[in-house]
N, C-alpha and C. Protein backbone atom coordinates (compact mmCIF):
# COMPACT_ATOMS: atom_id res chain seq x y z
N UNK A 1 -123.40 53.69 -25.10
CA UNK A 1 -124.09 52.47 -24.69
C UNK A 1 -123.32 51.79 -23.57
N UNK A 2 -121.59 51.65 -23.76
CA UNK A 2 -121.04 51.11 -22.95
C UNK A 2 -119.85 51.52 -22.79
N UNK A 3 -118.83 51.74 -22.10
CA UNK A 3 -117.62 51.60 -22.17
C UNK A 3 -116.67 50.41 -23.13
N UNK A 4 -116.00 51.09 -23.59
CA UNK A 4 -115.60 50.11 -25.27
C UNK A 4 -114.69 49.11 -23.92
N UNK A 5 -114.80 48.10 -25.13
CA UNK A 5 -113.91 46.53 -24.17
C UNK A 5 -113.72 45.97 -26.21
N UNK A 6 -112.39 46.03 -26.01
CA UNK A 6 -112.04 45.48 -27.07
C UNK A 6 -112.35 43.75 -27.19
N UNK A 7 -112.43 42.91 -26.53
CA UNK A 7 -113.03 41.71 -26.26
C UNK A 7 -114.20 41.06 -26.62
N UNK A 8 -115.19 42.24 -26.66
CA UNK A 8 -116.43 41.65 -26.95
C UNK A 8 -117.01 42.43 -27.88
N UNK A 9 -116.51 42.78 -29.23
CA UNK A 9 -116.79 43.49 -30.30
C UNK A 9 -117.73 42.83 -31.04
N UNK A 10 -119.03 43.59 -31.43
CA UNK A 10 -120.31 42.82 -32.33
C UNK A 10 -119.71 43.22 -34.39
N UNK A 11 -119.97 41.77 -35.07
CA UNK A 11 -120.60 42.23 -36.51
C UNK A 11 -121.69 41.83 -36.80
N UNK A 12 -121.93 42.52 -37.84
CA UNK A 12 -123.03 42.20 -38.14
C UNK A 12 -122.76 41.64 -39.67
N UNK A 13 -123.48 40.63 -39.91
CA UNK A 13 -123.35 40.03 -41.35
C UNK A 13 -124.94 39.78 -41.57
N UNK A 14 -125.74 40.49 -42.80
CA UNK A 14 -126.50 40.27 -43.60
C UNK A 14 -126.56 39.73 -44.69
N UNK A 15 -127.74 38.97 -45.19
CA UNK A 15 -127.85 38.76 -46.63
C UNK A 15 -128.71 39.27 -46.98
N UNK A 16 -128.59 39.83 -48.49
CA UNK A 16 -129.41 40.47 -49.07
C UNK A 16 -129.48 40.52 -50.63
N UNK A 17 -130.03 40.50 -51.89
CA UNK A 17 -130.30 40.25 -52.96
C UNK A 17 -131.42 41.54 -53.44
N UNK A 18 -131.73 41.24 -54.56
CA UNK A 18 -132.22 42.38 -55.44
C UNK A 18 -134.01 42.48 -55.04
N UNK A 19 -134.14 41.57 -54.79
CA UNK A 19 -135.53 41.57 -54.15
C UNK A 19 -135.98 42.40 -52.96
N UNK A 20 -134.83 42.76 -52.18
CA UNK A 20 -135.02 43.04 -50.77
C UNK A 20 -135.00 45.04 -50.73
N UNK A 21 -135.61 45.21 -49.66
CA UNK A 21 -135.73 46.83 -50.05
C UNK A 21 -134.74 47.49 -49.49
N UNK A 22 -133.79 48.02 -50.14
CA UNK A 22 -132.27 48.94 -49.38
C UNK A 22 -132.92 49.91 -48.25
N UNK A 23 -134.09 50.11 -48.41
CA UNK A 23 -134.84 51.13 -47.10
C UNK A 23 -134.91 50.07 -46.05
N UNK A 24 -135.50 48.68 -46.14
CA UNK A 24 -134.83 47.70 -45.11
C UNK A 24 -133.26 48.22 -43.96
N UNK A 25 -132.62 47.72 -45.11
CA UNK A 25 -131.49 47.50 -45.28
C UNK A 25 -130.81 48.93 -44.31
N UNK A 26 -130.67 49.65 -45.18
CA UNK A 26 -130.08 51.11 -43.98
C UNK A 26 -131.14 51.12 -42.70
N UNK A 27 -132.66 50.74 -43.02
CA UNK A 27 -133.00 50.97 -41.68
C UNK A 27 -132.17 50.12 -40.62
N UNK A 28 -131.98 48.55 -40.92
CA UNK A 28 -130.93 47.84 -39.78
C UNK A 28 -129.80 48.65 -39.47
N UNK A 29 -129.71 49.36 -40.65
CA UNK A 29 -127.67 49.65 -40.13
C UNK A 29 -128.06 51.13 -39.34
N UNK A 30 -128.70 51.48 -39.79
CA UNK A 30 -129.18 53.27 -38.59
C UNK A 30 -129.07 52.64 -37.41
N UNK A 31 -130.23 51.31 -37.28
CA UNK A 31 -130.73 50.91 -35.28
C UNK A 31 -129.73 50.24 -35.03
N UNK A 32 -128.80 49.89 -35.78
CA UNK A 32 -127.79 48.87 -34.90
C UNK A 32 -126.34 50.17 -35.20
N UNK A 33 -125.93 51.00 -35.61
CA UNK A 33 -124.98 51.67 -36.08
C UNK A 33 -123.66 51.90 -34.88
N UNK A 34 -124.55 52.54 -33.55
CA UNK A 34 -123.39 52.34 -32.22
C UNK A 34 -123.67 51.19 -31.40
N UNK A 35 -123.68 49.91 -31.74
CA UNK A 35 -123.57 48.90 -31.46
C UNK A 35 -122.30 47.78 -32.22
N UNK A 36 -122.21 47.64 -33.71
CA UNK A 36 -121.83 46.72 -34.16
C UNK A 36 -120.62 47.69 -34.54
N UNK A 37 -119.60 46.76 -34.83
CA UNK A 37 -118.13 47.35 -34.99
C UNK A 37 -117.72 46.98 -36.15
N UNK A 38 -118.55 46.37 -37.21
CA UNK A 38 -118.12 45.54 -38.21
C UNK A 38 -119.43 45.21 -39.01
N UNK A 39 -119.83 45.95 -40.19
CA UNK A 39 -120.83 44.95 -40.80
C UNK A 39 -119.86 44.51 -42.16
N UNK A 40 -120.85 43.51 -43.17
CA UNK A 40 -120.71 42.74 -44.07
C UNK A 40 -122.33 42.44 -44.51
N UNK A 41 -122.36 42.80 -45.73
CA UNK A 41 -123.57 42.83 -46.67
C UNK A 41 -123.28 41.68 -47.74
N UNK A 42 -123.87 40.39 -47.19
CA UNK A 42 -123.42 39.28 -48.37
C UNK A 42 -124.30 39.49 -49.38
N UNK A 43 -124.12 39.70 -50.47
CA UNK A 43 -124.95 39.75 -51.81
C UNK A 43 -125.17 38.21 -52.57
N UNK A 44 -126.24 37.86 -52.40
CA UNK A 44 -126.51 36.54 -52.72
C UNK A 44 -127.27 36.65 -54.07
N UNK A 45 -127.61 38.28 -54.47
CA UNK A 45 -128.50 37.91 -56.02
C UNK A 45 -127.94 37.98 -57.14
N UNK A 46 -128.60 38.64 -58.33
CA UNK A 46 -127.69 38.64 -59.35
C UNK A 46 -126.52 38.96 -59.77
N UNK A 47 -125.10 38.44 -60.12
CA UNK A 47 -124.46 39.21 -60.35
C UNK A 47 -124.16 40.84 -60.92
N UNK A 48 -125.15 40.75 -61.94
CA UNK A 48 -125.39 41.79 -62.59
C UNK A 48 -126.72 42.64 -62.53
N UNK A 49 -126.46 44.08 -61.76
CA UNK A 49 -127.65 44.86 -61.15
C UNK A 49 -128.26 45.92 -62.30
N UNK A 50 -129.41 46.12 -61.90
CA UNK A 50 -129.78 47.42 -62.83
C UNK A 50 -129.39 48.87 -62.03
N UNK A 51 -129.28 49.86 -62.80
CA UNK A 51 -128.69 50.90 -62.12
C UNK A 51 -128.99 51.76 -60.63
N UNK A 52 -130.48 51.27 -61.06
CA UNK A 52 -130.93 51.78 -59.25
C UNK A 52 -130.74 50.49 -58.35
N UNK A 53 -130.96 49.60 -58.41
CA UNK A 53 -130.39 48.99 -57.16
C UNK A 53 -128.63 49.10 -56.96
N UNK A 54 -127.61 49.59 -58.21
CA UNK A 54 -126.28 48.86 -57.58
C UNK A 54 -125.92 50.79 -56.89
N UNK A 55 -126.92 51.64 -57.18
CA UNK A 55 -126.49 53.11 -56.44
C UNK A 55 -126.95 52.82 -55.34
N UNK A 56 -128.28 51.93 -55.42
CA UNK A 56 -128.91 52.37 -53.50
C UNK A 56 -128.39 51.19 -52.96
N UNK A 57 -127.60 50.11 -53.35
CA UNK A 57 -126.54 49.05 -52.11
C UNK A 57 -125.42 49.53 -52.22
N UNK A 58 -124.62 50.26 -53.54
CA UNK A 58 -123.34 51.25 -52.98
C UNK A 58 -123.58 52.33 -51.69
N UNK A 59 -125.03 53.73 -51.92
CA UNK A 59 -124.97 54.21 -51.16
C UNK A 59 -125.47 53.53 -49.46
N UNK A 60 -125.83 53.16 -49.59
CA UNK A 60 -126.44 51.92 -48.22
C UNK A 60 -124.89 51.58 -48.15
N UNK A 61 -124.30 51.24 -48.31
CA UNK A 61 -123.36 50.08 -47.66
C UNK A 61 -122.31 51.37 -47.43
N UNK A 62 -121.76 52.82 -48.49
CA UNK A 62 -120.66 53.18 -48.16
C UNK A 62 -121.45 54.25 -46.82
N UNK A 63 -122.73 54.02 -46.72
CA UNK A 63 -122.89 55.57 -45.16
C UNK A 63 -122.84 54.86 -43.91
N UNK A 64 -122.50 53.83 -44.49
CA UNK A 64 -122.27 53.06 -43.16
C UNK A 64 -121.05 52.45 -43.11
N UNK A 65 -120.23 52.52 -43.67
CA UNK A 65 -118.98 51.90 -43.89
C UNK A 65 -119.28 50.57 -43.45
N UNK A 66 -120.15 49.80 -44.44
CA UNK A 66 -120.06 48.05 -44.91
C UNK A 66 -119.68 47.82 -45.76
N UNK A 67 -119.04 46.46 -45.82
CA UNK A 67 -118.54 45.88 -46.73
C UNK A 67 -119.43 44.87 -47.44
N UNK A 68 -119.81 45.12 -48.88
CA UNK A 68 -120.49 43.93 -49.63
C UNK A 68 -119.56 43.27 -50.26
N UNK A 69 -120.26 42.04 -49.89
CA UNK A 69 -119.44 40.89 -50.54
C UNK A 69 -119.97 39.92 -51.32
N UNK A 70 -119.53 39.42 -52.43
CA UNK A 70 -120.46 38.90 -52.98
C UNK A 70 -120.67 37.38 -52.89
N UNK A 71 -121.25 36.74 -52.99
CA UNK A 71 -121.48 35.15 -52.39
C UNK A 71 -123.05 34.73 -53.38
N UNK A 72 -123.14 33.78 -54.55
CA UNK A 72 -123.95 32.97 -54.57
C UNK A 72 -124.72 32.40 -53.84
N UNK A 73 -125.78 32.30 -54.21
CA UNK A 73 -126.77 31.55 -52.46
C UNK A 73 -126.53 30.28 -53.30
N UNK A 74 -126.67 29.43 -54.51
CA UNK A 74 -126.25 28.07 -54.77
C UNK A 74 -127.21 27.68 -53.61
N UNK A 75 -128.45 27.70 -53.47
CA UNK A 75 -129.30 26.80 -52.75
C UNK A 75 -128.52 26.67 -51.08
N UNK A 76 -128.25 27.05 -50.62
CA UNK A 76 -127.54 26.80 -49.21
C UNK A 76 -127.18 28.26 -48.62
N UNK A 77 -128.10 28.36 -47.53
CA UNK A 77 -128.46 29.48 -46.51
C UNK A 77 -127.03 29.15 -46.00
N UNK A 78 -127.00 28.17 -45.38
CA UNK A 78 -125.69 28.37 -44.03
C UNK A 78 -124.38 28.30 -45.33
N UNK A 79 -123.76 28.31 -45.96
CA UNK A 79 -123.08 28.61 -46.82
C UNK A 79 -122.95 29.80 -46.67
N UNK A 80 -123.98 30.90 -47.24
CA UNK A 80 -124.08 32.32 -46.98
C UNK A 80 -123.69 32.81 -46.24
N UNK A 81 -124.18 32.59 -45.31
CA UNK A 81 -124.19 33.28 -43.89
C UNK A 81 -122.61 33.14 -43.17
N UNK A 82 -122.14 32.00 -43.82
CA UNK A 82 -120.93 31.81 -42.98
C UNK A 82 -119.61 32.63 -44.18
N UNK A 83 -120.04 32.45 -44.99
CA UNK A 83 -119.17 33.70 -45.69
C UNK A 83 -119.34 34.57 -45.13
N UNK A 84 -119.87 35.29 -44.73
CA UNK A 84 -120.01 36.75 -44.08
C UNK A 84 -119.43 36.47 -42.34
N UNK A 85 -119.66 35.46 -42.04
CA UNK A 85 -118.93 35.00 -40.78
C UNK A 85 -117.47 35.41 -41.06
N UNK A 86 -116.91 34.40 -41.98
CA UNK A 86 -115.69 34.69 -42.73
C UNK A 86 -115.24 36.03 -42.48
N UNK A 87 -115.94 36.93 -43.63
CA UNK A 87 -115.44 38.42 -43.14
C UNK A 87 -115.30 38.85 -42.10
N UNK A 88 -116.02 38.64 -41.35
CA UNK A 88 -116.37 39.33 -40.17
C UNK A 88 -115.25 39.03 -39.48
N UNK A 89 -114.42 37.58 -39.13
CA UNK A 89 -113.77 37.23 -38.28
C UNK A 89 -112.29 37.54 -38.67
N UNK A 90 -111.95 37.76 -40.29
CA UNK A 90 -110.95 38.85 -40.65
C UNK A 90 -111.30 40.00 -40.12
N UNK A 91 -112.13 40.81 -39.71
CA UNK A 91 -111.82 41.99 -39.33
C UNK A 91 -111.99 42.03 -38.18
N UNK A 92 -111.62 41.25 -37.33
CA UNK A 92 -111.27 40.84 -35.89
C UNK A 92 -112.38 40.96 -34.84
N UNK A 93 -113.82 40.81 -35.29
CA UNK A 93 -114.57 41.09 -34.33
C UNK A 93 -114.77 39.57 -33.44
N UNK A 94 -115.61 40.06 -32.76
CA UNK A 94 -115.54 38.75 -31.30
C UNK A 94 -117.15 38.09 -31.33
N UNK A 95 -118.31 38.53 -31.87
CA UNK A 95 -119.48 37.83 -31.92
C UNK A 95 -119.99 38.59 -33.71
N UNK A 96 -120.64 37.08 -33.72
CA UNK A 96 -121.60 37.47 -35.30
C UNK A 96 -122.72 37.53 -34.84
N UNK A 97 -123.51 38.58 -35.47
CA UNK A 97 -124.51 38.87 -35.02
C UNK A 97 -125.43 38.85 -36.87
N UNK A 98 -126.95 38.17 -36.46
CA UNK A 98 -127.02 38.91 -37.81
C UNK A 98 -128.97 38.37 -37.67
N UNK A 99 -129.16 39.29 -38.29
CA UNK A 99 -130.96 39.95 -38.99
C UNK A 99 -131.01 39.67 -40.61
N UNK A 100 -132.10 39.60 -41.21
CA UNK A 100 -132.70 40.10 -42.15
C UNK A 100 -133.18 41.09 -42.37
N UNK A 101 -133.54 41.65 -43.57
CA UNK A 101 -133.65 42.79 -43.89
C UNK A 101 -135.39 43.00 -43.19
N UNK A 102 -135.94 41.81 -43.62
CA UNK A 102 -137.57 42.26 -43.60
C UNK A 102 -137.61 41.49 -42.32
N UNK A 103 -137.07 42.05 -41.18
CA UNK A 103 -137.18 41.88 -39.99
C UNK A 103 -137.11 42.82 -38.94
N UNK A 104 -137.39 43.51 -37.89
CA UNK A 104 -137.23 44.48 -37.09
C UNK A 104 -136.99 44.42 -35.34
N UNK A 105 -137.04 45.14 -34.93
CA UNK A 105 -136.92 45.03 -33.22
C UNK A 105 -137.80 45.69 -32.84
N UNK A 106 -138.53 45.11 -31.50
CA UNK A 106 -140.17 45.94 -31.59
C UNK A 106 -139.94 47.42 -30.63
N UNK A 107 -138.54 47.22 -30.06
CA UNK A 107 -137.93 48.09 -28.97
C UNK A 107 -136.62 48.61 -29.13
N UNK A 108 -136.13 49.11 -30.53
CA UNK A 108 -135.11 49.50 -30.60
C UNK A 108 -133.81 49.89 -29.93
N UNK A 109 -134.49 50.76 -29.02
CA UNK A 109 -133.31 51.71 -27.92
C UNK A 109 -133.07 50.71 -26.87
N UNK A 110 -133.97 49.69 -26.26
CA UNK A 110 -134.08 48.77 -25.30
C UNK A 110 -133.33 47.46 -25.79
N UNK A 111 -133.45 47.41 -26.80
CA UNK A 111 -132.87 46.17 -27.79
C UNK A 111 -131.53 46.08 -27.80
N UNK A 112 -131.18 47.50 -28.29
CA UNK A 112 -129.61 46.92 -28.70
C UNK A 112 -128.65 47.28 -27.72
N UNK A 113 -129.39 47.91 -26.60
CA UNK A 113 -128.91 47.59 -25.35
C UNK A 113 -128.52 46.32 -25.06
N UNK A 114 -129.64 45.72 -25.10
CA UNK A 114 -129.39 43.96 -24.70
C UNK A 114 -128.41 43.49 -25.53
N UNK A 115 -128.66 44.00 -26.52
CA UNK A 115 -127.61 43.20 -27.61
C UNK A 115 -125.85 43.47 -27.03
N UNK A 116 -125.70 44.60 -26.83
CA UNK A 116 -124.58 44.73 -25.55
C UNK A 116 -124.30 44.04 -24.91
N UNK A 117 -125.46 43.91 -23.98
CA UNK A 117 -124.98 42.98 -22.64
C UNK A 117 -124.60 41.99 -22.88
N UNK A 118 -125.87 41.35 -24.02
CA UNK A 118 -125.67 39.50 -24.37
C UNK A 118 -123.84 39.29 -24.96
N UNK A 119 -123.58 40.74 -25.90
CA UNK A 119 -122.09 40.51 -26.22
C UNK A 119 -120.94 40.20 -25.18
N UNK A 120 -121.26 40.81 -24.08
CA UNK A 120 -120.08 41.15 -22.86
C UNK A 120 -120.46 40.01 -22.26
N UNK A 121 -121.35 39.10 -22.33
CA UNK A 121 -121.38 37.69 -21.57
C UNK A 121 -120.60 37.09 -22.06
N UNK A 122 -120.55 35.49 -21.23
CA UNK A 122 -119.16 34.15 -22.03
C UNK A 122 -119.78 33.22 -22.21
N UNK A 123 -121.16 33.22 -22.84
CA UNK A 123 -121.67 32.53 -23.29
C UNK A 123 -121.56 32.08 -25.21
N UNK A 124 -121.75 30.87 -25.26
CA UNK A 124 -121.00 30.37 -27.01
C UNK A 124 -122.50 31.03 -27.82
N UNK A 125 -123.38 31.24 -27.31
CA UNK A 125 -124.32 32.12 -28.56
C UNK A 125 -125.94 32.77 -27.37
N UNK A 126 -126.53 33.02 -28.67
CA UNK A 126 -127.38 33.49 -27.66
C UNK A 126 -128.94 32.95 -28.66
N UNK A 127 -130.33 32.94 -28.89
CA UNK A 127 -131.11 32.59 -28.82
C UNK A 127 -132.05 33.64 -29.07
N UNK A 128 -132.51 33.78 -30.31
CA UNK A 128 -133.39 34.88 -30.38
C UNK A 128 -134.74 34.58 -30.24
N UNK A 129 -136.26 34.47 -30.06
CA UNK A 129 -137.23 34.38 -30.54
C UNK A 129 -137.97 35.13 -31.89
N UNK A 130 -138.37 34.42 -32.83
CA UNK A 130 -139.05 35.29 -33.50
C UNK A 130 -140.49 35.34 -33.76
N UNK A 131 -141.15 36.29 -33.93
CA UNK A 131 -142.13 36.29 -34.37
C UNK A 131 -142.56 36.15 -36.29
N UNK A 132 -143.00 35.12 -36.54
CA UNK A 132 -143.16 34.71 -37.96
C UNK A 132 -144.55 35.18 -38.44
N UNK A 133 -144.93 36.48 -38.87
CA UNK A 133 -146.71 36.94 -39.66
C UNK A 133 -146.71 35.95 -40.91
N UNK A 134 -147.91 35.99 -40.76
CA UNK A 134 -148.26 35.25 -42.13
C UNK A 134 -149.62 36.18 -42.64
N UNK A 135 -150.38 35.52 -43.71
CA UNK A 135 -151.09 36.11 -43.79
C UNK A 135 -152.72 36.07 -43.78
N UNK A 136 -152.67 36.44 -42.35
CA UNK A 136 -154.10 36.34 -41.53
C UNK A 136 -153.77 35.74 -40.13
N UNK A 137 -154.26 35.86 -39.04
CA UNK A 137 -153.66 34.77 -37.88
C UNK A 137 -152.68 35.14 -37.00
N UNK A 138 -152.56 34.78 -36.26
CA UNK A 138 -150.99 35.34 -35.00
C UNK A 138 -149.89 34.78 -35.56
N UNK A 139 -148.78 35.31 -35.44
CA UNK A 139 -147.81 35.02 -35.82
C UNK A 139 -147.47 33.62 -35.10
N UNK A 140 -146.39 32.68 -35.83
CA UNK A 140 -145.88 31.55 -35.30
C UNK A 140 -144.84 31.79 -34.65
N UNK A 141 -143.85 31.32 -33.58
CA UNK A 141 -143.28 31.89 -33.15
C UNK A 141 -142.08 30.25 -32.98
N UNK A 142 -140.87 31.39 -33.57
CA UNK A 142 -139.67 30.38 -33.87
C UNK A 142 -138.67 30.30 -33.09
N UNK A 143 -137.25 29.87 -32.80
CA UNK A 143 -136.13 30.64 -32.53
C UNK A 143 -135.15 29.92 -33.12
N UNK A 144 -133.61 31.05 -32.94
CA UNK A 144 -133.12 30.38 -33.62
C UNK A 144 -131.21 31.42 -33.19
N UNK A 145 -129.74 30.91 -33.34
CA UNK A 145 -129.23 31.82 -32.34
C UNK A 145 -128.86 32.72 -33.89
N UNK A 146 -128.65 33.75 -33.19
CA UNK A 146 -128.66 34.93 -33.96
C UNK A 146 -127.36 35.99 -33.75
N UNK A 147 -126.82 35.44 -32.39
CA UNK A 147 -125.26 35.72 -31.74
C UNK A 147 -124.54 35.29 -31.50
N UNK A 148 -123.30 34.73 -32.00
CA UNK A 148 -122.62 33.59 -31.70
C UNK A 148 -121.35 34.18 -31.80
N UNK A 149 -120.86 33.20 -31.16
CA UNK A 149 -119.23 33.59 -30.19
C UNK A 149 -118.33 33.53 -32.46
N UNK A 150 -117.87 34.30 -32.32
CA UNK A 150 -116.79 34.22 -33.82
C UNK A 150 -116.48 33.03 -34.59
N UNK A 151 -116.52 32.30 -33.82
CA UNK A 151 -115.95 30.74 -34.36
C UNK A 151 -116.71 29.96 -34.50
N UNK A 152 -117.78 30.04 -34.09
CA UNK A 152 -119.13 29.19 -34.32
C UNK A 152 -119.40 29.32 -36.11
N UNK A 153 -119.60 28.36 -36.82
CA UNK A 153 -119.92 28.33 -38.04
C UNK A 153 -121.16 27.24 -38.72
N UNK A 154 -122.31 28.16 -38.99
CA UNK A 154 -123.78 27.26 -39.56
C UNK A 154 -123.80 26.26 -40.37
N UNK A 155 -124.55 25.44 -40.36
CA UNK A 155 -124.63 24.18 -40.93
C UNK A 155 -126.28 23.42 -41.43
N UNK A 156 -126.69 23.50 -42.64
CA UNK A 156 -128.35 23.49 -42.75
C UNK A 156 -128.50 23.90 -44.57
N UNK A 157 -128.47 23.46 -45.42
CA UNK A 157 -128.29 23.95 -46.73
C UNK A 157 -130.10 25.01 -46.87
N UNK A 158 -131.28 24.73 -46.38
CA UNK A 158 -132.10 25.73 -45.98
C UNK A 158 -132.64 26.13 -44.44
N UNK A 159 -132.82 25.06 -43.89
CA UNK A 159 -132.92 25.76 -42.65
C UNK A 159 -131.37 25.68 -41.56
N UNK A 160 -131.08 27.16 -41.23
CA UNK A 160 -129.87 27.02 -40.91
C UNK A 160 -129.46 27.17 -39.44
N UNK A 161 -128.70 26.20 -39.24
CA UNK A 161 -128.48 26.04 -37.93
C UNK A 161 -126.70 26.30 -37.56
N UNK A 162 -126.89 26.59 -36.27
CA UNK A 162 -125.52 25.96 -35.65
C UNK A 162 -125.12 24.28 -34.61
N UNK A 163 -126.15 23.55 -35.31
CA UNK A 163 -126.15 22.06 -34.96
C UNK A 163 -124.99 21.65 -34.64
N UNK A 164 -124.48 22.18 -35.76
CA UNK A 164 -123.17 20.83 -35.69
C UNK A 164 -121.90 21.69 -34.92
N UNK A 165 -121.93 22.68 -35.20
CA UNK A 165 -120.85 23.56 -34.14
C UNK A 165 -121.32 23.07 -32.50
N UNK A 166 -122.46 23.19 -32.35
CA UNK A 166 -122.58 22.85 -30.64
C UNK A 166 -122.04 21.44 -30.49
N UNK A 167 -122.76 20.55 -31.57
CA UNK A 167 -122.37 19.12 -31.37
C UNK A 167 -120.81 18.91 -31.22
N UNK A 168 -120.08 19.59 -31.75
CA UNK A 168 -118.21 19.59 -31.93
C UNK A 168 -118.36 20.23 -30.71
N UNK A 169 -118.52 21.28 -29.83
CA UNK A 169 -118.10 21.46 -28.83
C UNK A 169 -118.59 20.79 -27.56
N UNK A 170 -119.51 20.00 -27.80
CA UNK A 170 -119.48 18.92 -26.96
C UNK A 170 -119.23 18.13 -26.54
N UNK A 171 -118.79 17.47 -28.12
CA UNK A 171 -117.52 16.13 -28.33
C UNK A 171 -116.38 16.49 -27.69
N UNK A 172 -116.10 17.89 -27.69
CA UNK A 172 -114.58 18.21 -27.17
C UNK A 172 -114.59 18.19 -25.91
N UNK A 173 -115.84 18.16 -25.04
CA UNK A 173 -116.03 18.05 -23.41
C UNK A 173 -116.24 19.71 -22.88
N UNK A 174 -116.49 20.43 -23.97
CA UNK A 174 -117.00 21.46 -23.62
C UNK A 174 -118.57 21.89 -23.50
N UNK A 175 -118.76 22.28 -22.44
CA UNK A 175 -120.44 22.29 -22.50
C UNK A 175 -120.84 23.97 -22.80
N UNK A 176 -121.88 23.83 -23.94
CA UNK A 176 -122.37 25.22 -24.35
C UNK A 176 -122.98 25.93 -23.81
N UNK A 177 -122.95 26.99 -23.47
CA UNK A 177 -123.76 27.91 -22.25
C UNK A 177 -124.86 28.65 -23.79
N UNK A 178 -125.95 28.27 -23.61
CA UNK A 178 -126.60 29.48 -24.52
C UNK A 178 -127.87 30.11 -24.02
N UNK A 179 -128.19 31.31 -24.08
CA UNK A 179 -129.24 32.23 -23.54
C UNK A 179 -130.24 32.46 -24.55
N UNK A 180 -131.05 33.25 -23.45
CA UNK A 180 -132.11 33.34 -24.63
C UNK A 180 -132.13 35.28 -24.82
N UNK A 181 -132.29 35.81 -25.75
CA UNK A 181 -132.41 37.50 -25.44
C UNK A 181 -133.68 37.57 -25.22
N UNK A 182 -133.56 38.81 -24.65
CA UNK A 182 -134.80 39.56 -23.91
C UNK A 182 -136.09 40.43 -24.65
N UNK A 183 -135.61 39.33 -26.19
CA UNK A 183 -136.63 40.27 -27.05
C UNK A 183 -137.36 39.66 -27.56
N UNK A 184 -138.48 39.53 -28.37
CA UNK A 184 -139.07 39.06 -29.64
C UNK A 184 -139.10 39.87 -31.01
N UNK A 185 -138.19 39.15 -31.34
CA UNK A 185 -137.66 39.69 -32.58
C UNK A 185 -139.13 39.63 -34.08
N UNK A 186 -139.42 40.78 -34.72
CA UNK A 186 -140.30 40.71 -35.42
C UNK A 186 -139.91 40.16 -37.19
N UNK A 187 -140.83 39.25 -37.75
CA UNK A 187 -140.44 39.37 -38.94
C UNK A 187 -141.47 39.02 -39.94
N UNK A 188 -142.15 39.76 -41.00
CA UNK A 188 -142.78 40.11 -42.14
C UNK A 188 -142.65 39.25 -43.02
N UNK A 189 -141.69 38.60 -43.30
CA UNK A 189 -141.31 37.95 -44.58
C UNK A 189 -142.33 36.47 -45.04
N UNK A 190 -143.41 36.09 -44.21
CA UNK A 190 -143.96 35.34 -44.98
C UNK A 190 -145.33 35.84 -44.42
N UNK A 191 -145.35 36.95 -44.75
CA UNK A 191 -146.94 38.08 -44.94
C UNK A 191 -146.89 38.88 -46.49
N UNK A 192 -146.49 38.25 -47.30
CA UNK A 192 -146.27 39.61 -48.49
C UNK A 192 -147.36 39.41 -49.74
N UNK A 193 -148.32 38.06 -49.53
CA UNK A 193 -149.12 37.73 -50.18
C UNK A 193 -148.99 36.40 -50.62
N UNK A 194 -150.11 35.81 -51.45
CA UNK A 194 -149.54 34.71 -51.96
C UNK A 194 -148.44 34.47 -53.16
N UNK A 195 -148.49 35.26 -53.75
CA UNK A 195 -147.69 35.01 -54.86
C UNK A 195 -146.33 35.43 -54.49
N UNK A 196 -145.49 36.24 -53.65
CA UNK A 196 -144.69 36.57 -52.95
C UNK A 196 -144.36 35.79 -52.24
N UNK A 197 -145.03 35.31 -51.34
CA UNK A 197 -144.65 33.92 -49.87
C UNK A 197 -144.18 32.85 -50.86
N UNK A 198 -145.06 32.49 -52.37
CA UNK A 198 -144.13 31.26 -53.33
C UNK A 198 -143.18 31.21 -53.30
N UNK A 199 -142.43 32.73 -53.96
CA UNK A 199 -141.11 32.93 -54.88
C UNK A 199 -140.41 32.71 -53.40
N UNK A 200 -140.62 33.37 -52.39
CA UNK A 200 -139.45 33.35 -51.20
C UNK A 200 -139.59 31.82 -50.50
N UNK A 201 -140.76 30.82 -50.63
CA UNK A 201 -140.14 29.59 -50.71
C UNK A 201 -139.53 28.46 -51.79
């Protein structure tokens, strides 16, 4: 994809729980695999698994050499997410990068190209668009950053932001450079029916 630059190394940190489909799940880590230098699989569901899910998130996580970690969701998304930040920034990478499972890229090979480039920029995050299905209708269309410089840490107990990280680096007289990527990012998760779209709100 690129000539390695130790500087601008991608992880990737997911969340994921017993609900979510491990065929998801390895599908992200296959399309992103020579891109990210670092994943982290935060486990936000039950402590205690039944036997086919804790073989297919062992085998998912060891063919890819990720690390699951486990983390309570306790009602608070950016909590989550920044645990896995956490990891990530012990294992010395330089941007967090991170997806859902029931989410995709509509351009794979073209995608995580970009996802490259946007890394090797000096910009403090980057700006994804998404596409939100529901069920019936065009999708709504959101955004939200999805790449952020290592040190950036979320703030939002459900909808999660990096608010307050930009706001601190502004106070400090630093002004945030943020982009937008070159994609529209796809995502399923409030198309699964009605009784499904409940439980996931």
């Amino acid at each position: 994809i690129s000539t390695f630059n130790p500087k601008n190394r991608i992880g990737l940190h997911m969340l994921t729980y017993e609900r979510e489909s491990p065929e998801d799940v390895a599908r992200w880590l296959d399309v992103l695999h020579g891109v990210v230098d670092a994943v982290v699989l935060v486990w936000t569901g039950a402590p205690e698994l039944s036997t086919d899910h804790e073989i297919a998130r062992s085998l998912v996580a060891r063919s890819h050499g990720a690390v699951v970690h486990d983390h309570p969701l306790d009602s608070n998304l950016a909590a989550a997410r920044n645990a896995g930040i956490d990891v990530l920034e012990a294992a010395g990478v330089d941007r967090a990068l991170f997806f859902d499972p029931d989410e995709w890229l509509p351009s794979p090979t073209a995608d995580v190209r970009a996802l490259r480039r946007m890394a090797e920029s000096t910009r403090l995050g980057w700006l994804v668009q998404v596409a939100n299905y529901t069920e019936g209708g065009p999708p709504t269309i959101s955004d939200s950053i999805r790449m952020s410089a290592i040190k950036l840490r979320q703030n939002g107990r459900v909808h999660e932001s990096f608010g307050d990280a930009i706001q601190a680096q502004q106070a400090a007289g630093v002004a945030p450079r943020i982009g937008y990527a070159p994609f529209l990012l796809q995502h399923r998760g409030m198309a699964l029916g009605a009784v499904r779209t409940a439980e996931k709100l």
